[in-house]
Protein backbone atom coordinates (compact mmCIF):
# COMPACT_ATOMS: atom_id res chain seq x y z
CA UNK A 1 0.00 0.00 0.00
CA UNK A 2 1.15 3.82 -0.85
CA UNK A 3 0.26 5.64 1.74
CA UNK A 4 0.08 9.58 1.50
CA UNK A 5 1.50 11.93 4.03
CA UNK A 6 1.30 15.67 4.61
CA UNK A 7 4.89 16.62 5.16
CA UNK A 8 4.72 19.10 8.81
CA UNK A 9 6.98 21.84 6.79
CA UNK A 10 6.04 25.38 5.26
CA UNK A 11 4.93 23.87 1.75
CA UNK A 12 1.41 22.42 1.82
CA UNK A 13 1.87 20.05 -0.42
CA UNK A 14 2.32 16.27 -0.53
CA UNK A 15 4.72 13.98 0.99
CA UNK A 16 4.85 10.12 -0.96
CA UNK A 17 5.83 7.99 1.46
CA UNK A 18 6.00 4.34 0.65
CA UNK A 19 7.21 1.48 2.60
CA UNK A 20 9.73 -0.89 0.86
CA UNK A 21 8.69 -4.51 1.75
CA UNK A 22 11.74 -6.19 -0.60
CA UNK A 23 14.43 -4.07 0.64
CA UNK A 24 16.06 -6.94 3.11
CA UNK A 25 19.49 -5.29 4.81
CA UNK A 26 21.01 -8.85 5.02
CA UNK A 27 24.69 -10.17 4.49
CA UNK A 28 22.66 -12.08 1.21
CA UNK A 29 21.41 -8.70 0.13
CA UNK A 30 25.10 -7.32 0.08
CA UNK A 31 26.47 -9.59 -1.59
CA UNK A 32 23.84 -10.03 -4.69
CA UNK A 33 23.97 -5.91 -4.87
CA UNK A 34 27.41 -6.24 -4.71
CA UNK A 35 27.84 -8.94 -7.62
CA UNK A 36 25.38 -6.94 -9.86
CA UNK A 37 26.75 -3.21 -9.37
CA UNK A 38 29.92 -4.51 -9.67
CA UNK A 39 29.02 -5.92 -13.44
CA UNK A 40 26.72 -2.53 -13.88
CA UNK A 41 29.89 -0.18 -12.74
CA UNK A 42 31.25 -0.71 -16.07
CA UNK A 43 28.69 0.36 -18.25
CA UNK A 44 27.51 3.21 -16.24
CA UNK A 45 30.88 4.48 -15.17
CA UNK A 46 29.52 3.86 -11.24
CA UNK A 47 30.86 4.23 -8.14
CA UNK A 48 31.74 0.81 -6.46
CA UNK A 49 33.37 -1.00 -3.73
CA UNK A 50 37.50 -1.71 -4.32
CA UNK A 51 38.68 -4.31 -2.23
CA UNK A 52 39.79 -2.62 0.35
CA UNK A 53 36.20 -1.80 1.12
CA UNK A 54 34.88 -5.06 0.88
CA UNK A 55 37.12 -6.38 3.52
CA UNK A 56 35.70 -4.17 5.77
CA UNK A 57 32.50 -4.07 4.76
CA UNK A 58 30.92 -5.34 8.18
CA UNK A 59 32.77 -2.36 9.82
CA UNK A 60 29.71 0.45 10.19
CA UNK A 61 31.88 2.78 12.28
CA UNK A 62 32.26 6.18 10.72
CA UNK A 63 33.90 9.59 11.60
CA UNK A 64 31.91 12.84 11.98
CA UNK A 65 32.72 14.37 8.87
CA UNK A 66 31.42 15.11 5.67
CA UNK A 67 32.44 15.34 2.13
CA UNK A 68 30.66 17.66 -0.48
CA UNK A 69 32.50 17.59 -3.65
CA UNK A 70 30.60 19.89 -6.34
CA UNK A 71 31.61 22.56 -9.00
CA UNK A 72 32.77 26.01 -8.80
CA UNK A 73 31.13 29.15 -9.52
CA UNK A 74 27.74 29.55 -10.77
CA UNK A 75 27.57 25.73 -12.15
CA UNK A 76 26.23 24.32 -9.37
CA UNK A 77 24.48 24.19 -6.06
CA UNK A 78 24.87 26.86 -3.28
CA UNK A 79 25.81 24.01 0.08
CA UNK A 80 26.24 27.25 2.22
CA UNK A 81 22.78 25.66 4.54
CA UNK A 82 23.85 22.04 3.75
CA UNK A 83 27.39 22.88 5.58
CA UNK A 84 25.68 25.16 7.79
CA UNK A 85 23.49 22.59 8.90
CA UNK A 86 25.94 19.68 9.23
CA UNK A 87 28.17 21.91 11.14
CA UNK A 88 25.82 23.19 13.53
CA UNK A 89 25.50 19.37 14.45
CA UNK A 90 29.32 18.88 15.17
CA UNK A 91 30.44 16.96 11.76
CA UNK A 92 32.96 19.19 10.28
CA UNK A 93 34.55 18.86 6.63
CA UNK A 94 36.47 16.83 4.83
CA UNK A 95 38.19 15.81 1.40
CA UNK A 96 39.65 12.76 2.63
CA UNK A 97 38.29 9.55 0.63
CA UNK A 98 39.23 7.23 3.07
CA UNK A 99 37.97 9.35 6.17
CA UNK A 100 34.46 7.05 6.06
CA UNK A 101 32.66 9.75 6.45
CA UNK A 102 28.86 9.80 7.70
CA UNK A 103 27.98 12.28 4.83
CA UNK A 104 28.82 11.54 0.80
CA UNK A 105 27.38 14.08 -1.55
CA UNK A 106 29.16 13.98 -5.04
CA UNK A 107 28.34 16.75 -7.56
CA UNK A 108 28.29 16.12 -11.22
CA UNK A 109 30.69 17.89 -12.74
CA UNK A 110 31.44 20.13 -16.14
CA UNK A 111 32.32 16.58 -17.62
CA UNK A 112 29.20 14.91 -16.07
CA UNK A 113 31.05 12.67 -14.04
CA UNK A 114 32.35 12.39 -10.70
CA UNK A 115 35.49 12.91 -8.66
CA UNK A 116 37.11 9.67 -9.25
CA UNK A 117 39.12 10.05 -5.77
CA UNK A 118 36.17 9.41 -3.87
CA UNK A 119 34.95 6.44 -6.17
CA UNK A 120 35.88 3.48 -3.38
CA UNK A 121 35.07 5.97 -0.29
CA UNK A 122 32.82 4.03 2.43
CA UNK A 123 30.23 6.40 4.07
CA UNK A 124 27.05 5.83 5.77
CA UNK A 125 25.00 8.22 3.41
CA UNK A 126 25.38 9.30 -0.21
CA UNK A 127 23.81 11.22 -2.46
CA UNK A 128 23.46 9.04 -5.59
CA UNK A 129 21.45 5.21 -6.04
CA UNK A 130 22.90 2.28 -7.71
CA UNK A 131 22.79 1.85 -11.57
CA UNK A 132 19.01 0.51 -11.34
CA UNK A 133 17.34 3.65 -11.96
CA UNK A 134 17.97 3.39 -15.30
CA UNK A 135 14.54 1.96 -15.83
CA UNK A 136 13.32 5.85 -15.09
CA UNK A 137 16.51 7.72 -16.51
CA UNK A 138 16.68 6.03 -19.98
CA UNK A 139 13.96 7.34 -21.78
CA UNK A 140 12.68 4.59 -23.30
CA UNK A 141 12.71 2.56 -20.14
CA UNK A 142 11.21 4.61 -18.77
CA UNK A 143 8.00 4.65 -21.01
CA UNK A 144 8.03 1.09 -21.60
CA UNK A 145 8.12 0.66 -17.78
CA UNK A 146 5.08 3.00 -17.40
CA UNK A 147 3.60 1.28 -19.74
CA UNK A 148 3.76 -1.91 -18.82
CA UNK A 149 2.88 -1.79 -15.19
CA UNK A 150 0.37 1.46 -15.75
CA UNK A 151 -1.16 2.08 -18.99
CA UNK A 152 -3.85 3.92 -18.42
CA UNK A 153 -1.95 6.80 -17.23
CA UNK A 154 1.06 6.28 -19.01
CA UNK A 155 -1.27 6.96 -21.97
CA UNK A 156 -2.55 9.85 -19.94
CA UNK A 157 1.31 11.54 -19.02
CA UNK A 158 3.46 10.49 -21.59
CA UNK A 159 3.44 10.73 -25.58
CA UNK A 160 2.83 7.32 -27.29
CA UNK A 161 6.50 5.84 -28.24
CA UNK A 162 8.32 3.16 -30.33
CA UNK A 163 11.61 1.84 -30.53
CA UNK A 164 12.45 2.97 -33.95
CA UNK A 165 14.16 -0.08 -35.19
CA UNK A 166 11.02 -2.79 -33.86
CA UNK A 167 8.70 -0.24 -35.19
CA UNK A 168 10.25 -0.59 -38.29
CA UNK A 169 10.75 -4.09 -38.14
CA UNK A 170 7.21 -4.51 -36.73
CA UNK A 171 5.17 -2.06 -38.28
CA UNK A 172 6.52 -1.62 -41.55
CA UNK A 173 3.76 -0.60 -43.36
CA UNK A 174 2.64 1.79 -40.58
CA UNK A 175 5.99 3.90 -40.36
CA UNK A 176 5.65 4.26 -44.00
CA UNK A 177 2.05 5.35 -43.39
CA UNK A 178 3.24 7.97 -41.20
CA UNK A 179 3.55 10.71 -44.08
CA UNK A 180 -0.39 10.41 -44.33
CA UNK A 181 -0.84 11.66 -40.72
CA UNK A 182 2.26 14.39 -40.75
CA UNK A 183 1.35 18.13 -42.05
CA UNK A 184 1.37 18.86 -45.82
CA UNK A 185 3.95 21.01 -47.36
CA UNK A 186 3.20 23.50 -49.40
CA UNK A 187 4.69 24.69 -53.23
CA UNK A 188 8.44 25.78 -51.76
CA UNK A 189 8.29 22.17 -49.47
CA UNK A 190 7.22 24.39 -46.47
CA UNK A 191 5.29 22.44 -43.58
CA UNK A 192 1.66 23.48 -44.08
CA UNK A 193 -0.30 22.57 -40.60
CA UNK A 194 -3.00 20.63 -40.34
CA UNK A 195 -4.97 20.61 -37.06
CA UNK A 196 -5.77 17.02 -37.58
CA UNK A 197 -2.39 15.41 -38.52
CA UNK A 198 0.56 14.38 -36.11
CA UNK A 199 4.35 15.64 -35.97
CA UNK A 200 6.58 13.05 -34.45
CA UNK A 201 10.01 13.34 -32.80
CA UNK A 202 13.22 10.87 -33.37
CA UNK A 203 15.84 11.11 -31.05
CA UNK A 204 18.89 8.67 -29.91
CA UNK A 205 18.84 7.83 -26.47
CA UNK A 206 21.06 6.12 -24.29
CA UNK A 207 25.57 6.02 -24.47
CA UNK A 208 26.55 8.32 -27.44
CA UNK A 209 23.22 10.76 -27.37
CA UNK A 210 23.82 14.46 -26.76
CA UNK A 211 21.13 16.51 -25.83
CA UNK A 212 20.22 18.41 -29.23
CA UNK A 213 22.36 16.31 -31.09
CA UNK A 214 20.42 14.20 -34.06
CA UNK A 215 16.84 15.19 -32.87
CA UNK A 216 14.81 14.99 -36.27
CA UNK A 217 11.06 16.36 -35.91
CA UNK A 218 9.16 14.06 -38.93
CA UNK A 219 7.02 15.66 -41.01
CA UNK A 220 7.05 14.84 -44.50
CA UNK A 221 9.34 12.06 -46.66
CA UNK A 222 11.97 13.60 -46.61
CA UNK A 223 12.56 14.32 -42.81
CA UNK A 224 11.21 10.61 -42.53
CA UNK A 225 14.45 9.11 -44.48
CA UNK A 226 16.74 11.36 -42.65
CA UNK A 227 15.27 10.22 -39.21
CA UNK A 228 16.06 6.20 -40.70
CA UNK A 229 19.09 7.63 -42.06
CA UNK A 230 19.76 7.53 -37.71
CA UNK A 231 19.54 3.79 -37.49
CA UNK A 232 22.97 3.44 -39.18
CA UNK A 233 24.89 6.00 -36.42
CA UNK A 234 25.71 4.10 -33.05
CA UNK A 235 23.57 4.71 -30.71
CA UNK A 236 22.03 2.36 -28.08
CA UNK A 237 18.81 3.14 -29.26
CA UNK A 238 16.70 5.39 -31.15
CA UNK A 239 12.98 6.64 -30.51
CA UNK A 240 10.18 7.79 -32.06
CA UNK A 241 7.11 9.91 -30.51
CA UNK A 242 4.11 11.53 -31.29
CA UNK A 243 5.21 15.33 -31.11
CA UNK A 244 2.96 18.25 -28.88
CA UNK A 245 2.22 20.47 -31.50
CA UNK A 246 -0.15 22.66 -28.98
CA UNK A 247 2.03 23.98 -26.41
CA UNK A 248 1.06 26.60 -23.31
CA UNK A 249 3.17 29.48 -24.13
CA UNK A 250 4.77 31.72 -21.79
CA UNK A 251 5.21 34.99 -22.97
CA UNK A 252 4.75 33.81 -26.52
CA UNK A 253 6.86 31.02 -26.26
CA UNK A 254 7.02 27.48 -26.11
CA UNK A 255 8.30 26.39 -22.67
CA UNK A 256 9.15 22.66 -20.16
CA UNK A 257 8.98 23.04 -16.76
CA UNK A 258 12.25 21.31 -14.93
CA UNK A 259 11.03 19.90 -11.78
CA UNK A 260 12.70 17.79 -9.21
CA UNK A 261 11.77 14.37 -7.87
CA UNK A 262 13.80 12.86 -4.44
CA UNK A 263 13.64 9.32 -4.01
CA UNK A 264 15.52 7.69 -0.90
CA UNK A 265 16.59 4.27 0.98
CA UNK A 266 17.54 5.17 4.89
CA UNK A 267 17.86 2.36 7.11
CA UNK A 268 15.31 0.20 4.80
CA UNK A 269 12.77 2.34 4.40
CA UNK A 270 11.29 3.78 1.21
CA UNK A 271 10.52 7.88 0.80
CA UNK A 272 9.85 9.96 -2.24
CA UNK A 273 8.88 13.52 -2.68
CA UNK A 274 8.10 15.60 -5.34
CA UNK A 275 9.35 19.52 -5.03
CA UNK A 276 6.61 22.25 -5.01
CA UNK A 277 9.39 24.50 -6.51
CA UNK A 278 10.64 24.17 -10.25
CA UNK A 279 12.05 26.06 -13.22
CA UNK A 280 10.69 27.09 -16.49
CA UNK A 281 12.60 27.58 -19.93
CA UNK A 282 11.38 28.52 -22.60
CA UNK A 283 12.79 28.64 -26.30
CA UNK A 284 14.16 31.61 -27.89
CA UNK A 285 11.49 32.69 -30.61
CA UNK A 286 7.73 32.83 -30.03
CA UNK A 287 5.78 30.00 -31.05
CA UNK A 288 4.33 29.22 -34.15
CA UNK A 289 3.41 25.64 -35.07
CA UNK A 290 5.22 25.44 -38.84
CA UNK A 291 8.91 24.76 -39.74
CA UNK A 292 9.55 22.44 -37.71
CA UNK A 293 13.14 22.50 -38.77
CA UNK A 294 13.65 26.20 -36.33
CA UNK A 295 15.29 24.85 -33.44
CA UNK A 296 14.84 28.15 -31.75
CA UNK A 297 11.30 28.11 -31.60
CA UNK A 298 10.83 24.68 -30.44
CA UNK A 299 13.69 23.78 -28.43
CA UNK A 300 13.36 24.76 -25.25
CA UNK A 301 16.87 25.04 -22.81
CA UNK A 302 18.23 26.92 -20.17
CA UNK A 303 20.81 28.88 -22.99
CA UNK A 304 17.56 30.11 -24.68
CA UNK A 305 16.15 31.65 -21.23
CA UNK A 306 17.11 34.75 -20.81
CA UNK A 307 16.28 35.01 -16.81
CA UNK A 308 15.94 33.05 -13.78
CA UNK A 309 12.04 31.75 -13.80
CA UNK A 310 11.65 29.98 -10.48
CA UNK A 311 7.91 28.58 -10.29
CA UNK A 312 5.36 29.41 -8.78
CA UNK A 313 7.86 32.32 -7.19
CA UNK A 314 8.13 34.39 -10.48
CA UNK A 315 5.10 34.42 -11.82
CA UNK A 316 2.20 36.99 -11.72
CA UNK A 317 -0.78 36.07 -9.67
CA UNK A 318 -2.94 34.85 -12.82
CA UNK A 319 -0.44 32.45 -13.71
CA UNK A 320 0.01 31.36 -10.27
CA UNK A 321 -3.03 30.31 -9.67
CA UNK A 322 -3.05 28.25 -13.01
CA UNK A 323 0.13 26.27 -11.81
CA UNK A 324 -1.05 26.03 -8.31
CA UNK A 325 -4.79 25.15 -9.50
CA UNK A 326 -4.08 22.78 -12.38
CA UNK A 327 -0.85 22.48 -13.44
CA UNK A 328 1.14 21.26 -10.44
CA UNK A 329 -1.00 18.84 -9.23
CA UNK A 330 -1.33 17.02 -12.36
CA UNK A 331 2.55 16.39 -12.16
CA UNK A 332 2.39 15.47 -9.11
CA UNK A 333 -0.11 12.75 -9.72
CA UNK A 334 2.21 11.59 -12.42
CA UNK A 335 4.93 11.40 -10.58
CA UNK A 336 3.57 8.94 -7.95
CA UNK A 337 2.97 5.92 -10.22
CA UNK A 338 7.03 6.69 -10.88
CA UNK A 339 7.21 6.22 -7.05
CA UNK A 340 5.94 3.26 -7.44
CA UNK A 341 7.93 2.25 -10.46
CA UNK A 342 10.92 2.85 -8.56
CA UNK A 343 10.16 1.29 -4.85
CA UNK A 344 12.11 -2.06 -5.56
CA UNK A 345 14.54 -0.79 -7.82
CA UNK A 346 15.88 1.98 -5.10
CA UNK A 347 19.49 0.76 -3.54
CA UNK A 348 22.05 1.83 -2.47
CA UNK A 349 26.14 0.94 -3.80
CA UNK A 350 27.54 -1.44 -1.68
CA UNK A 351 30.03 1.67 -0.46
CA UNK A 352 26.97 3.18 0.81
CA UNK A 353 24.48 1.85 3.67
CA UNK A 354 22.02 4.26 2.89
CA UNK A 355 21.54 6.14 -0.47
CA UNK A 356 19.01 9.11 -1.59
CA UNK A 357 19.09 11.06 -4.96
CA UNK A 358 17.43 13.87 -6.78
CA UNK A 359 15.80 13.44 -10.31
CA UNK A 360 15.15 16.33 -13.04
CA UNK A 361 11.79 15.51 -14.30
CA UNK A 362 10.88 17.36 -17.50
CA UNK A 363 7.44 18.16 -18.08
CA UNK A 364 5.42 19.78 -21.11
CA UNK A 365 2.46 21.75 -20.80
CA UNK A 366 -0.16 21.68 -23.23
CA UNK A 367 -2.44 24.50 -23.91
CA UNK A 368 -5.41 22.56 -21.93
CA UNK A 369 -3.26 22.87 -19.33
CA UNK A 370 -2.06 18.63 -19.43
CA UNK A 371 0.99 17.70 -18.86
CA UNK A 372 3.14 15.96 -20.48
CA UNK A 373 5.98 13.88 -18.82
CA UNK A 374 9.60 14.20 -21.36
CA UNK A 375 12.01 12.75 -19.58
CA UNK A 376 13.73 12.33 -16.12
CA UNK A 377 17.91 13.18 -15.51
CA UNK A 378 19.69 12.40 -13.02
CA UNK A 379 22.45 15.07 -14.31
CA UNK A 380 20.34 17.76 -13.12
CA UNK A 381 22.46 21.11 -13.95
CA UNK A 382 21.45 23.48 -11.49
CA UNK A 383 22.98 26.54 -13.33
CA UNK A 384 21.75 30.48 -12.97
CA UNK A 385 22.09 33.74 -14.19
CA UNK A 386 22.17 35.18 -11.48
CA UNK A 387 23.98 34.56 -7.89
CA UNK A 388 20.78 35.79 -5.99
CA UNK A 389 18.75 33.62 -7.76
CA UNK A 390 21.05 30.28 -7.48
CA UNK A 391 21.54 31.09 -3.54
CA UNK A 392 17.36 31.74 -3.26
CA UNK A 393 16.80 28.16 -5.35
CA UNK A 394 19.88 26.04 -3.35
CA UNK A 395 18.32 27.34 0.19
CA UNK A 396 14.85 26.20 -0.99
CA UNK A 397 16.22 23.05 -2.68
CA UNK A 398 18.05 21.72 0.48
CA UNK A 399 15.73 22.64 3.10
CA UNK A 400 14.23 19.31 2.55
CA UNK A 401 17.01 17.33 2.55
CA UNK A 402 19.03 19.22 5.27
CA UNK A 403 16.76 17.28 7.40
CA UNK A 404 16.41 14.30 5.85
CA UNK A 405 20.06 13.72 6.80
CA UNK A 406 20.36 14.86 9.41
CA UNK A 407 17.13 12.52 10.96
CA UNK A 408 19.44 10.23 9.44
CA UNK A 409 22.70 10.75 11.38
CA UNK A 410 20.89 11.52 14.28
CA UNK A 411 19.45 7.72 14.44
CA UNK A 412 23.12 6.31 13.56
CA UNK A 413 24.92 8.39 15.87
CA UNK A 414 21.77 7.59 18.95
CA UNK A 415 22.05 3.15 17.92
């Protein structure tokens, strides 16, 4: 059973907190998540054990210190409450890997990976999970997951989505079909819209895609051979989805809302919570639903934002109300069936005893006000435009898990 609690903080919204009845911490259960991370480290690049950890892997003694290893300047987070916080408890800091620390938080860098010094460090709390959230972070895992397990409202959150080379393979006749349901073009091979025909989207997912890089928007023959044209690059795979052609706008422009999803394992038990705070971006040209070629109307990225919107925060009252009313709450909704997705698949590496990370969980708006979940990263970004504005999003950001751990160390400290 999911039960839903009302966290006792200043937001008012809701707190997912779900039980985890197959998370056993047993000398079996280290082992087996041993023996699989291990084999999973080298596809993901992960952070393991080395042996010097595994002989003293029964050892759960740890100092009172902490490690925060994150970028410099405006690129990432602002830890100034984190260390505050920690501090004020009597853990000071550290950049010693083998100190064991009770506190392992590893930034992503510039290069989207980690510090490799503190790839074998033993702590009793980090801030990433093992290699199986992959079913949520590769795209099309992630749909196929939703799909399987919810339909219904996978239909309902997500765009419909194929595996380019089975859909080919399997619906031959229908991909070929697909230039019947894309817009027209008209005399100078100019899309024409059609209210009634569908756009779709091909993009490579998984090691070798870039974000930007080979996204083809199908629409006519010709943008249907280049998108096959994709199946002879290397990519682990390539996808193919129905494309939102009827966007909310924000100030004339297309926009995705970045929102943030935290998903934990401390001392067995199983907690999620989605963030009542987020971030819009929106593309760099107003909207209009032709040429679907004009990356600068329809992509939308942090470059192409020209300020700091933090939601609801920085937007007028009107718009508020329509994010508070309608908006908000469907996301939320969507993201607790990926609560539940994720409830067995939630562990931490075997250098870790307990293990908590935060998702970025695209959504697009439609002009209905629907959402419509993208994507979810777990290389989240966090940069601003402005200092104010990163140190006003990193204090709101951490409040939540400021005490997560330290409810945490409190209870290891206390046993």
């Amino acid at each position: 059973m999911h039960n839903t609690n009302t966290i006792k903080r200043q937001t008012k919204y809701k707190y997912i907190k779900l039980q985890n009845k197959h998370y056993k911490k047993t000398k079996t259960h280290t082992k087996t998540q041993t023996k699989t991370q291990t084999k999973t480290h080298t596809k993901h690049n992960a952070i393991t054990d080395n042996k010097d950890n595994k002989d003293n892997k029964d050892d759960n003694t740890y100092s009172n210190q902490f490690i925060i290893s994150s970028k410099t300047n405006m690129a990432g987070l602002d830890y100034s409450s984190l260390r505050y916080c920690l501090k004020q408890y009597g853990l000071t800091e550290t950049f010693n890997p083998k100190s064991r620390p009770l506190l392992l938080w590893l930034e992503q860098l510039d290069n989207n990976s980690f510090d490799k010094k503190y790839y074998y460090t033993k702590c009793f709390i980090m801030n990433i999970l093992s290699d199986e959230k992959t079913i949520i972070t590769d795209k099309y895992q992630l749909y196929v997951n939703f799909n399987k397990y919810y339909p219904k409202e996978c239909k309902q959150y997500m765009a419909e989505t194929w595996d380019l080379r089975d859909f080919i393979k399997d619906n031959n006749n229908i991909f070929n079909n697909v230039i019947n349901n894309v817009v027209n073009t008209d005399s100078n091979n100019n899309p024409n819209p059609n209210p009634k025909s569908k756009v779709y989207i091909v993009r490579p997912v998984g090691k070798g895609a870039f974000s930007g890089k080979d996204i083809i928007r199908v629409y006519d023959n010709t943008t249907l051979q280049k998108a096959k044209s994709l199946l002879h690059k290397k990519y682990d795979n390539i996808i193919i989805s129905e494309y939102i052609t009827n966007p909310m706008l924000y100030t004339e422009k297309k926009f995705h809302l970045r929102t943030y999803f935290l998903i934990s394992i401390i001392n067995g038990k199983y907690n999620t919570y989605f963030y009542d705070i987020y971030e819009l971006f929106t593309a760099l040209n107003p909207y209009t639903n032709n040429d679907y070629t004009d990356t600068n109307t329809h992509d939308t990225h942090f470059k192409s934002t020209p300020i700091d919107i933090l939601c609801p925060y920085d937007l007028d009252s009107t718009q508020q109300n329509i994010f508070r009313k309608y908006i908000y709450p469907k996301m939320q909704t969507c993201m607790t069936y990926i609560s539940k997705l994720m409830e067995t698949h939630t562990k931490p590496y075997a250098q870790a005893e307990n293990a908590f990370e935060i998702f970025g969980c695209d959504f697009l708006v439609k002009d209905n006000y629907d959402v419509v979940l993208m994507e979810i990263n777990d290389k989240t970004g966090f940069t601003m435009h402005k200092l104010k504005n990163k140190q006003r999003f990193s204090k709101l950001y951490l409040n939540i898990i400021n005490n997560m751990i330290i409810k945490a160390i409190k209870k290891n400290i206390e046993t």
